[in-house]
Protein backbone atom coordinates (compact mmCIF):
# COMPACT_ATOMS: atom_id res chain seq x y z
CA UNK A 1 262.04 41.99 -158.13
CA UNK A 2 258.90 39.72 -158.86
CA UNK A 3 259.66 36.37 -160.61
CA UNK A 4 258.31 35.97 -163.63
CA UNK A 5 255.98 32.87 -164.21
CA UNK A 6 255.06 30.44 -167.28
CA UNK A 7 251.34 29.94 -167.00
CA UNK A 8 249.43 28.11 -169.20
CA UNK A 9 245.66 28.46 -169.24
CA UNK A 10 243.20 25.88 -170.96
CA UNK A 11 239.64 27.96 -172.27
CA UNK A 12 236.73 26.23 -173.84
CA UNK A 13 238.01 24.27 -177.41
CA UNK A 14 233.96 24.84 -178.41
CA UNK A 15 233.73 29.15 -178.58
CA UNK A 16 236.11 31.35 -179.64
CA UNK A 17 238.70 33.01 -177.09
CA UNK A 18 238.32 36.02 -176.87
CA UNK A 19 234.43 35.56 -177.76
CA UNK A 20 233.06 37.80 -180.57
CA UNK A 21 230.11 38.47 -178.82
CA UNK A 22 228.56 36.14 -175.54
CA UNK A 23 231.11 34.01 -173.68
CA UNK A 24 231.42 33.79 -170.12
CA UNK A 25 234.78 31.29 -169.56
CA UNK A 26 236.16 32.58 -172.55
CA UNK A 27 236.07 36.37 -171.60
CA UNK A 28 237.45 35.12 -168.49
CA UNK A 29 240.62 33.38 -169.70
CA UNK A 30 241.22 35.96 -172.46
CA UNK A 31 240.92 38.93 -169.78
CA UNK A 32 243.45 36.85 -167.43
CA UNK A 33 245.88 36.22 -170.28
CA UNK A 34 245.84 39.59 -171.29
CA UNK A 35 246.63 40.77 -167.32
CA UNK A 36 248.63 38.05 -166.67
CA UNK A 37 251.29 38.75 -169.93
CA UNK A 38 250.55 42.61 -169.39
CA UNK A 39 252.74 42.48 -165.62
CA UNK A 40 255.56 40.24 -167.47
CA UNK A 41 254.31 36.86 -167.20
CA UNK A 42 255.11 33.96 -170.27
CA UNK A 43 251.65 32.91 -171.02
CA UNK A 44 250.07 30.71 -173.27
CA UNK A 45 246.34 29.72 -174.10
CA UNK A 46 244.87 26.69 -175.25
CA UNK A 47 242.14 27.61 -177.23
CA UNK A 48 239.64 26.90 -180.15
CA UNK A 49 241.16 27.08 -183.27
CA UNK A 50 238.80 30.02 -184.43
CA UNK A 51 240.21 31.98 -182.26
CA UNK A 52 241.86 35.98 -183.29
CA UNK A 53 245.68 35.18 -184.12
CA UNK A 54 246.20 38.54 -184.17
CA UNK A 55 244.72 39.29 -180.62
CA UNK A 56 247.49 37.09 -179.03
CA UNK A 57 250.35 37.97 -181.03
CA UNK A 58 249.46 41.71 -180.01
CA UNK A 59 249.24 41.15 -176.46
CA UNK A 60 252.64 38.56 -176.44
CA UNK A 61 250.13 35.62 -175.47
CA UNK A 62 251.36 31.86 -177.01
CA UNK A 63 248.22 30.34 -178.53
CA UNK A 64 248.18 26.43 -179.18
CA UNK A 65 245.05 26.12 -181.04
CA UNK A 66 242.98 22.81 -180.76
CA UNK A 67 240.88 20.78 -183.55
């Protein structure tokens, strides 16, 4: 059986994450999140407080949102 991991990954606190439209680093944490808490994993993101609350929540992702 595969352990299952807390990871915590840090995105940009200037853009969105997920990115409504352009936003390279922040498309890649988001999509890595998502993967990550899709195979079982306990993540959470540090990201910009602008940031879809409702995006996380749906995909069991722990947001701490910055200033």
């Amino acid at each position: 059986m595969a352990e299952t991991l807390n990871i915590l990954i840090i995105s940009s606190v200037g853009t969105q994450t997920p990115p409504s439209s352009y936003g390279g680093l922040e498309w890649v944490a988001a999509l890595h999140a998502e993967e990550l808490a899709r195979r079982g994993h306990a993540v959470t993101m540090v990201a910009s407080f602008d940031g879809p609350e409702a995006w996380y929540k749906e995909r069991g992702i722990t947001l701490i949102k910055t200033v």
